[in-house]
N, C-alpha and C. Protein backbone atom coordinates (compact mmCIF):
# COMPACT_ATOMS: atom_id res chain seq x y z
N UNK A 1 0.84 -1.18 0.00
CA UNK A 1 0.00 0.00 0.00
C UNK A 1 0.89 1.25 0.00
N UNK A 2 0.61 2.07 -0.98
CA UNK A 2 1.56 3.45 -1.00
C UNK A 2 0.76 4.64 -0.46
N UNK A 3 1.54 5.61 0.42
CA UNK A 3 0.90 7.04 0.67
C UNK A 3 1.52 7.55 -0.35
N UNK A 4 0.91 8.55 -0.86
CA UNK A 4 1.17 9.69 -2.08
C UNK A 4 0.37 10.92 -1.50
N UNK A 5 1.64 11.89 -1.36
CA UNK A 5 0.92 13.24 -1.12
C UNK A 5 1.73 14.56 -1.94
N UNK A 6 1.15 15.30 -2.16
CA UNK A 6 1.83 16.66 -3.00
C UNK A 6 1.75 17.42 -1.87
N UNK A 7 3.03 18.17 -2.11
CA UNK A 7 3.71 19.49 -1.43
C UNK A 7 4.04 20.61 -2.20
N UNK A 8 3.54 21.07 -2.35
CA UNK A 8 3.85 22.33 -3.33
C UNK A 8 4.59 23.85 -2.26
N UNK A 9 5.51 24.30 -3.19
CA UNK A 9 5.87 25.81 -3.11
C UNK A 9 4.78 26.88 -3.12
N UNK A 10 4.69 27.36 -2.07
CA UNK A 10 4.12 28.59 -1.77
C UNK A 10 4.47 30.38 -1.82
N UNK A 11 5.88 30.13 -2.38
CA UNK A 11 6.92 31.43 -2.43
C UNK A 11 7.93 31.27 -1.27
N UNK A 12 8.97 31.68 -1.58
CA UNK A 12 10.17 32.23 -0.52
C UNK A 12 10.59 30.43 -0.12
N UNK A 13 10.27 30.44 1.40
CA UNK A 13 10.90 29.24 2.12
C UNK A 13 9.51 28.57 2.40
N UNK A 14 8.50 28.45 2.09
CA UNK A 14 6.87 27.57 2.34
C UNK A 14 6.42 27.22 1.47
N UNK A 15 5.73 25.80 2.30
CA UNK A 15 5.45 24.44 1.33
C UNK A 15 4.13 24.33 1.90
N UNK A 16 3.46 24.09 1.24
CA UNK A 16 2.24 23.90 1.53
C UNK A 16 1.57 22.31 1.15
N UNK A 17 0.67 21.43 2.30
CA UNK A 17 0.05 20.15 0.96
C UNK A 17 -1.45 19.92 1.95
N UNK A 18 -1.87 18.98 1.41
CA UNK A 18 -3.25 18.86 1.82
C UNK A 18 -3.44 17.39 1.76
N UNK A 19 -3.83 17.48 3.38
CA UNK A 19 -3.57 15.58 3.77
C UNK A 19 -4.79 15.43 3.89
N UNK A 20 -5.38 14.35 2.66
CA UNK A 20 -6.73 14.39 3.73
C UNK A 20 -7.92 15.33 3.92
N UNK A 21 -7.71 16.10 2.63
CA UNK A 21 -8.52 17.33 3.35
C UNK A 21 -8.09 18.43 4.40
N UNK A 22 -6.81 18.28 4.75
CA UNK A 22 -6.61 18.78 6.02
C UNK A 22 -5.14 19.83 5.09
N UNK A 23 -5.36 21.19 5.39
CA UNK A 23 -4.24 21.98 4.58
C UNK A 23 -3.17 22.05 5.79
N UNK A 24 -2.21 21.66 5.61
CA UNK A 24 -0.71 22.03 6.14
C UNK A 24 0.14 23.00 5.85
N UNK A 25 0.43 24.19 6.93
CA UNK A 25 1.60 24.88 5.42
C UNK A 25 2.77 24.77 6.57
N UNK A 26 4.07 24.32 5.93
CA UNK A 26 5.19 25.10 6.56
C UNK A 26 5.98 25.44 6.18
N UNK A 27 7.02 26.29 6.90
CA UNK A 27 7.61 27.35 6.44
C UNK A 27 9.16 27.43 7.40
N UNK A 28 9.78 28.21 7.10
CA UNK A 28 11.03 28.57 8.03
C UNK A 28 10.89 29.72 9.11
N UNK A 29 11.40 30.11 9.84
CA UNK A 29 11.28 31.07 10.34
C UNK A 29 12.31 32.37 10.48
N UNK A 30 11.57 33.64 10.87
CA UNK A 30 12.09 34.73 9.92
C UNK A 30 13.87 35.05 9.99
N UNK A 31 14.90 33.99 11.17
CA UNK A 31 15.94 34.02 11.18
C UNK A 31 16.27 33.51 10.17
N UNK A 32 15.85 32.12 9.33
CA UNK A 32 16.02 30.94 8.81
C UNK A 32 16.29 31.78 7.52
N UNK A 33 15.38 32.85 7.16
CA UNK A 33 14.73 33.30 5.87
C UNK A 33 13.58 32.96 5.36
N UNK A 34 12.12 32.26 6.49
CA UNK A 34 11.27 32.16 5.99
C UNK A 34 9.99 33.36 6.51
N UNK A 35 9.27 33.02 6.74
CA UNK A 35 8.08 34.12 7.07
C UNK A 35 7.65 33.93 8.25
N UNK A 36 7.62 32.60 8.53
CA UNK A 36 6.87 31.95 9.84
C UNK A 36 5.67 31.70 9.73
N UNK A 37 5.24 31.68 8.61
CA UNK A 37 3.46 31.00 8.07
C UNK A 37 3.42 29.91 8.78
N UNK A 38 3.99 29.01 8.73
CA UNK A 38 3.90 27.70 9.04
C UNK A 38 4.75 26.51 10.11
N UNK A 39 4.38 25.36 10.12
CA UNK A 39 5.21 24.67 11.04
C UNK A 39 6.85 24.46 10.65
N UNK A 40 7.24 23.89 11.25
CA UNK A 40 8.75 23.43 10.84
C UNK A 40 8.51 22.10 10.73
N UNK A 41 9.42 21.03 9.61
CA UNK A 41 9.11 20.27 9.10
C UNK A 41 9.69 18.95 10.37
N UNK A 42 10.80 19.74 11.03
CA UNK A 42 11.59 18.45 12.10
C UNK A 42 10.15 18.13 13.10
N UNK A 43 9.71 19.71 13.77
CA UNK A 43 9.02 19.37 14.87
C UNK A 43 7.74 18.77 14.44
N UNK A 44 7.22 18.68 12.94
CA UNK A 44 6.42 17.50 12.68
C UNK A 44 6.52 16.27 13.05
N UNK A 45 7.88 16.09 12.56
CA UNK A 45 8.25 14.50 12.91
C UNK A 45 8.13 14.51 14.42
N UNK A 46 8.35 15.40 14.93
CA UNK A 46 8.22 14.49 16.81
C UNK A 46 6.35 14.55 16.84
N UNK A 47 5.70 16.04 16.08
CA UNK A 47 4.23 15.67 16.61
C UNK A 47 3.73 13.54 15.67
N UNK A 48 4.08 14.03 14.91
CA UNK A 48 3.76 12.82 14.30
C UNK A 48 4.24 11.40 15.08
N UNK A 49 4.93 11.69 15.35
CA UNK A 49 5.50 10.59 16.63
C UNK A 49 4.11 10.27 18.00
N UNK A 50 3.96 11.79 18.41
CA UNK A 50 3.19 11.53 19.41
C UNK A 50 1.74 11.39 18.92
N UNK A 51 1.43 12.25 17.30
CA UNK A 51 -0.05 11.14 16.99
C UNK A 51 -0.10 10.14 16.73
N UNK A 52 0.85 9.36 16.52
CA UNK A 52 0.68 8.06 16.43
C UNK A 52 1.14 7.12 17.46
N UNK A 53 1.57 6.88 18.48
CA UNK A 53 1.75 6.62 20.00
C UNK A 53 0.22 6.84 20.40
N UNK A 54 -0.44 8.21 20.48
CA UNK A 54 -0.89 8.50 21.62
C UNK A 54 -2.28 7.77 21.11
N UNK A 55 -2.33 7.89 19.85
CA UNK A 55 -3.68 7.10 19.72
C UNK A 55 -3.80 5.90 19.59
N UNK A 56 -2.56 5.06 19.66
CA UNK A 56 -2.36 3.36 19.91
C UNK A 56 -2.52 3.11 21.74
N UNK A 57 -1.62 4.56 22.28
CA UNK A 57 -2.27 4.18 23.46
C UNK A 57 -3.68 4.37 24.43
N UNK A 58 -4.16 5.40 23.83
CA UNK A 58 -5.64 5.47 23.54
C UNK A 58 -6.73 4.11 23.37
N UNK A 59 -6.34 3.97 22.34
CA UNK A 59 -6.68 2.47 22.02
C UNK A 59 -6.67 1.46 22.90
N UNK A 60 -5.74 1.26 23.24
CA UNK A 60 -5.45 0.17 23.97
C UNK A 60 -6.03 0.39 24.98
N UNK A 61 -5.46 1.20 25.64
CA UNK A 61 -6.46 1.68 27.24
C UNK A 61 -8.16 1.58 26.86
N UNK A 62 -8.41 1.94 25.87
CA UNK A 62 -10.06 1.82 26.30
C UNK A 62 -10.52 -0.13 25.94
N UNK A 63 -9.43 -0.87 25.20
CA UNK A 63 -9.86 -2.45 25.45
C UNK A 63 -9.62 -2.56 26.51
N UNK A 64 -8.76 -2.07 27.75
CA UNK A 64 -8.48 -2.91 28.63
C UNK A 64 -9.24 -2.00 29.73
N UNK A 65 -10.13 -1.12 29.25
CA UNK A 65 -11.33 -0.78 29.72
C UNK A 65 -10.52 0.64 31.18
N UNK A 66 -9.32 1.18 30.78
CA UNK A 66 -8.72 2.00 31.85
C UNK A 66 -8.96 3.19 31.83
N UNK A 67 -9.80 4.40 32.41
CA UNK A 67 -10.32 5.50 32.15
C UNK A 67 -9.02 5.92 32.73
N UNK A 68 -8.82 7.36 31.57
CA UNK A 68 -7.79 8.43 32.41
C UNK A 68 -8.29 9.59 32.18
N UNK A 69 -8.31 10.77 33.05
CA UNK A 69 -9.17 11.89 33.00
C UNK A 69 -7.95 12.41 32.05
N UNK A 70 -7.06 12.88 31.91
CA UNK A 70 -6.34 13.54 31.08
C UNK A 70 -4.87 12.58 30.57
N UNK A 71 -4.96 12.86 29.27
CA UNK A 71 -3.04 12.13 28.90
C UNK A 71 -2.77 13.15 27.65
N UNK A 72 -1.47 13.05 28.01
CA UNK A 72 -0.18 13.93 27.09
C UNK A 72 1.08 13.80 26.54
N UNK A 73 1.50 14.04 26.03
CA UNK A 73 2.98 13.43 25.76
C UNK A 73 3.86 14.80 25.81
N UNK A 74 5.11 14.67 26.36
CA UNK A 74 6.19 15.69 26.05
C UNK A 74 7.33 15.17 25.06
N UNK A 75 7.30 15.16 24.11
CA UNK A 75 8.27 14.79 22.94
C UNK A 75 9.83 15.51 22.89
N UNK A 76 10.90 14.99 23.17
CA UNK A 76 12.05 16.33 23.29
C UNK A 76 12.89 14.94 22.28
N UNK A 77 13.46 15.87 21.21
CA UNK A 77 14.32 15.61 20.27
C UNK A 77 15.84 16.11 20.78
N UNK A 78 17.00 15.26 20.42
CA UNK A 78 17.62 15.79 20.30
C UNK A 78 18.46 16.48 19.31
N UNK A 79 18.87 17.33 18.56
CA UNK A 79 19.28 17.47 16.78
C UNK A 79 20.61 17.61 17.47
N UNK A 80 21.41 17.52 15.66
CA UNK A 80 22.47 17.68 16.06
C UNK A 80 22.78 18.98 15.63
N UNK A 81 24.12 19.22 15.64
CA UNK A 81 24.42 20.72 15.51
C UNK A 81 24.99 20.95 13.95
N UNK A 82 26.04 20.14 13.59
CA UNK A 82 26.19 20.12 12.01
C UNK A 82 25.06 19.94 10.95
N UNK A 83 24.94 20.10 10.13
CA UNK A 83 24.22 20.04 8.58
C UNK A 83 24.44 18.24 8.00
N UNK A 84 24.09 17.44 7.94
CA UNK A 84 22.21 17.57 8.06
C UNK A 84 22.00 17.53 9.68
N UNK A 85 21.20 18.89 9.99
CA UNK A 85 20.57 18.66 11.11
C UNK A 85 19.65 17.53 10.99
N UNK A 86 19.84 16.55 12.23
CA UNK A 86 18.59 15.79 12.17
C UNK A 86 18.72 14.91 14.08
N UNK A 87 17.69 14.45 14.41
CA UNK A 87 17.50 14.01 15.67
C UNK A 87 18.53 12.83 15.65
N UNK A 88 18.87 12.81 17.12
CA UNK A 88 19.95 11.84 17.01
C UNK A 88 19.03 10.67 18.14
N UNK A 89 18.67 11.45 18.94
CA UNK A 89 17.95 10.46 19.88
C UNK A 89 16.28 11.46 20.42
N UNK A 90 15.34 10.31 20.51
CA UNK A 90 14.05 11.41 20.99
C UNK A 90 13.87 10.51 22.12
N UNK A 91 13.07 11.26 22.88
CA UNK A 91 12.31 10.83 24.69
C UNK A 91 10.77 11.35 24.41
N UNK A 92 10.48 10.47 25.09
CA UNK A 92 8.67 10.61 24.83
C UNK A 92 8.00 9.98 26.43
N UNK A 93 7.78 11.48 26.93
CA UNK A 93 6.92 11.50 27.77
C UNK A 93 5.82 10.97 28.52
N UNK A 94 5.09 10.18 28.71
CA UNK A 94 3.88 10.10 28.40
C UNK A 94 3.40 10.27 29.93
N UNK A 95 2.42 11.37 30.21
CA UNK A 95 1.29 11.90 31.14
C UNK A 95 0.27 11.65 31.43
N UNK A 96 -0.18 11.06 32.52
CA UNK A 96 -1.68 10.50 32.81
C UNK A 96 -1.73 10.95 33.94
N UNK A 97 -3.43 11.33 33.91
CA UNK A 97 -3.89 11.75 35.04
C UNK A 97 -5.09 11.09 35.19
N UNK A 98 -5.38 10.50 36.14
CA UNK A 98 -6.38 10.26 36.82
C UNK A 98 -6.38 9.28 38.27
N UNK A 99 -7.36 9.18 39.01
CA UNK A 99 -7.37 8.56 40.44
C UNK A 99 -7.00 6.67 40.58
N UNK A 100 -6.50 6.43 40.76
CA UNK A 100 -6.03 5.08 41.16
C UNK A 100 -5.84 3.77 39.51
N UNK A 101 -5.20 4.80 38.92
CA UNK A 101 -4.50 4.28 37.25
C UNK A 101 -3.34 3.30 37.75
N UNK A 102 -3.37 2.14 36.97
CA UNK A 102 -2.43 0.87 37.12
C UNK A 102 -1.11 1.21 36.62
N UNK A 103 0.00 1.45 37.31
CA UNK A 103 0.91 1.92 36.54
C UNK A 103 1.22 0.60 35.27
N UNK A 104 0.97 -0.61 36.07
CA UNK A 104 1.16 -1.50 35.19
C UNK A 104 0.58 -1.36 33.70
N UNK A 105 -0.97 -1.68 33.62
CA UNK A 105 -1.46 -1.36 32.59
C UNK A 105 -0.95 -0.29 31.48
N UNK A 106 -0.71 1.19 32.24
CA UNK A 106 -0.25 2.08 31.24
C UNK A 106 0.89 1.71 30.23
N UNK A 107 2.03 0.97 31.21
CA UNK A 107 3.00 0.73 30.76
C UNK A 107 2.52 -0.27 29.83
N UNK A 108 1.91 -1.26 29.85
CA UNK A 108 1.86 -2.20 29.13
C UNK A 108 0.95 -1.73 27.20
N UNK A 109 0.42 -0.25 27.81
CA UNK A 109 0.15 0.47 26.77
C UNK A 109 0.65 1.01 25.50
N UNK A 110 1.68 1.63 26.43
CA UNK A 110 2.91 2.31 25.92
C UNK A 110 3.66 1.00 25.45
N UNK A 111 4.71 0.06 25.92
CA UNK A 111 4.80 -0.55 25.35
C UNK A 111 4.58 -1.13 23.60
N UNK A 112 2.84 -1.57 23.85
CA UNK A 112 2.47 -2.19 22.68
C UNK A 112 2.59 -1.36 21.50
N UNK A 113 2.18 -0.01 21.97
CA UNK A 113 2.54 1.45 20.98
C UNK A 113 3.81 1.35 20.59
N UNK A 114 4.77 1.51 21.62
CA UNK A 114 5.86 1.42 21.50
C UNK A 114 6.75 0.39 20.21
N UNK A 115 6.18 -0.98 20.78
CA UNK A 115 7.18 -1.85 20.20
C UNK A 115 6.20 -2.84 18.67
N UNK A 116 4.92 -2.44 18.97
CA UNK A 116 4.18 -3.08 18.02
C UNK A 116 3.48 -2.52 16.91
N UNK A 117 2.65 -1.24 17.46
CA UNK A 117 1.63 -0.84 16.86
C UNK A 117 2.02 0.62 15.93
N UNK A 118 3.13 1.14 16.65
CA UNK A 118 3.66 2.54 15.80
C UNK A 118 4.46 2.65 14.95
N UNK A 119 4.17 2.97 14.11
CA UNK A 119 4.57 2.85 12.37
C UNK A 119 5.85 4.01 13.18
N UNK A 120 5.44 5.19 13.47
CA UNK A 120 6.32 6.46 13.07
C UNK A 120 7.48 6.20 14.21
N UNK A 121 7.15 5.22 15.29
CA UNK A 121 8.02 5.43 16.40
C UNK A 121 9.07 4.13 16.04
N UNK A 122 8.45 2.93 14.88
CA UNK A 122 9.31 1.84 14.67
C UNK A 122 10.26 2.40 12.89
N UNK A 123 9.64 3.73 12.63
CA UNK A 123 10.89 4.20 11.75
C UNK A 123 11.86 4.76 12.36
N UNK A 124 11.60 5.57 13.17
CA UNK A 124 13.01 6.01 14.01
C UNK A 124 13.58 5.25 14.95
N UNK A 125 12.93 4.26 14.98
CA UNK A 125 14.07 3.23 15.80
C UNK A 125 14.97 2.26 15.21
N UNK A 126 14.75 2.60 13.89
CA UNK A 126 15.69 1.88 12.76
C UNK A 126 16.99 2.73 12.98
N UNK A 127 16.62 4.21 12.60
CA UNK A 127 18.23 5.06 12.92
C UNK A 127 18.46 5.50 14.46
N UNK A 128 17.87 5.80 15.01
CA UNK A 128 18.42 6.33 16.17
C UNK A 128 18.02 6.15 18.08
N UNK A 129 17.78 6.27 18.68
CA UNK A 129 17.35 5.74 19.99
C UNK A 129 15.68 6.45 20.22
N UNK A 130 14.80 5.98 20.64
CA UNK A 130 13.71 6.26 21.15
C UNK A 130 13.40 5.69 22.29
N UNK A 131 13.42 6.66 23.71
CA UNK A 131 13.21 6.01 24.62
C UNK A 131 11.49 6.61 25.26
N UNK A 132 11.55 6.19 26.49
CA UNK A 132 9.87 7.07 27.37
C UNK A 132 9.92 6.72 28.91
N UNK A 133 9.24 7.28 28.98
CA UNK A 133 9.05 7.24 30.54
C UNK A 133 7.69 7.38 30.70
N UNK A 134 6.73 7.06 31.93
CA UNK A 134 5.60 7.37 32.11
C UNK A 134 5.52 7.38 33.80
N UNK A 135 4.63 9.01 33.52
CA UNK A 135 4.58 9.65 35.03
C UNK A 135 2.61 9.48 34.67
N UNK A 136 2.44 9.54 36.36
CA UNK A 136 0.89 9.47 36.77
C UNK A 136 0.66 10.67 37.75
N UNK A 137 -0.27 11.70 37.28
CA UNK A 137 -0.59 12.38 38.21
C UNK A 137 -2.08 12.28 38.78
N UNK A 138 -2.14 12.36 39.98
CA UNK A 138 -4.06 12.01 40.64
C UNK A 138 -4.32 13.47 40.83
């Protein structure tokens, strides 16, 4: 099965495409030489990381029937400093809140996200380290 999507030039340093129905634009920012219309294309890759995690662990938690009043992820990349900038290692957060949550279960959430179910988190673990942690707040 292939994804196919167009990105088109928008002028200057912004790209614009449409996923889905859904318009994306990004751009550089005004140090870079872009305008700042839009996102930056790295910190996609970490959100994309955490939409696809957070809704495997989503998932999972509601088969194994575990209510959490609130969850989040903090995504921190690390880049490097030479050209090609690119992440060398990412950490992924993951935040739950609610009253008497199994730490077990969560973990076993994260996990399956982790090591089974995430496309975006089992490409970057081909090149570089992806680790997590998971905190519970009541």
């Amino acid at each position: 099965m292939k994804s196919v999507i167009n990105v088109k030039w928008s002028g200057n340093m912004a790209f614009e495409t449409d996923i889905e129905g859904h318009k994306l634009i990004m751009d550089a920012d005004k140090a870079s030489g872009g305008e700042d219309k839009g996102y930056r294309p790295k910190r996609l890759q970490l959100a994309s990381l955490g939409g696809c995690s957070g809704m495997d662990v989503v998932s999972v938690l509601k088969k194994m029937r575990v209510e959490v009043d609130d969850f989040e992820m903090i995504i921190e990349g690390d880049l490097t400093e030479e050209h090609p900038k690119y992440f060398r290692s990412i950490h992924v957060d993951y935040i739950f809140k609610g009253k008497d949550l199994s730490y077990d279960k969560l973990e076993k959430a994260v996990i399956l996200s982790q090591d089974k179910y995430c496309g975006v988190s089992a490409l970057f673990k081909l090149a570089i380290p992806v680790t997590y942690s998971i905190k519970i707040i009541e």
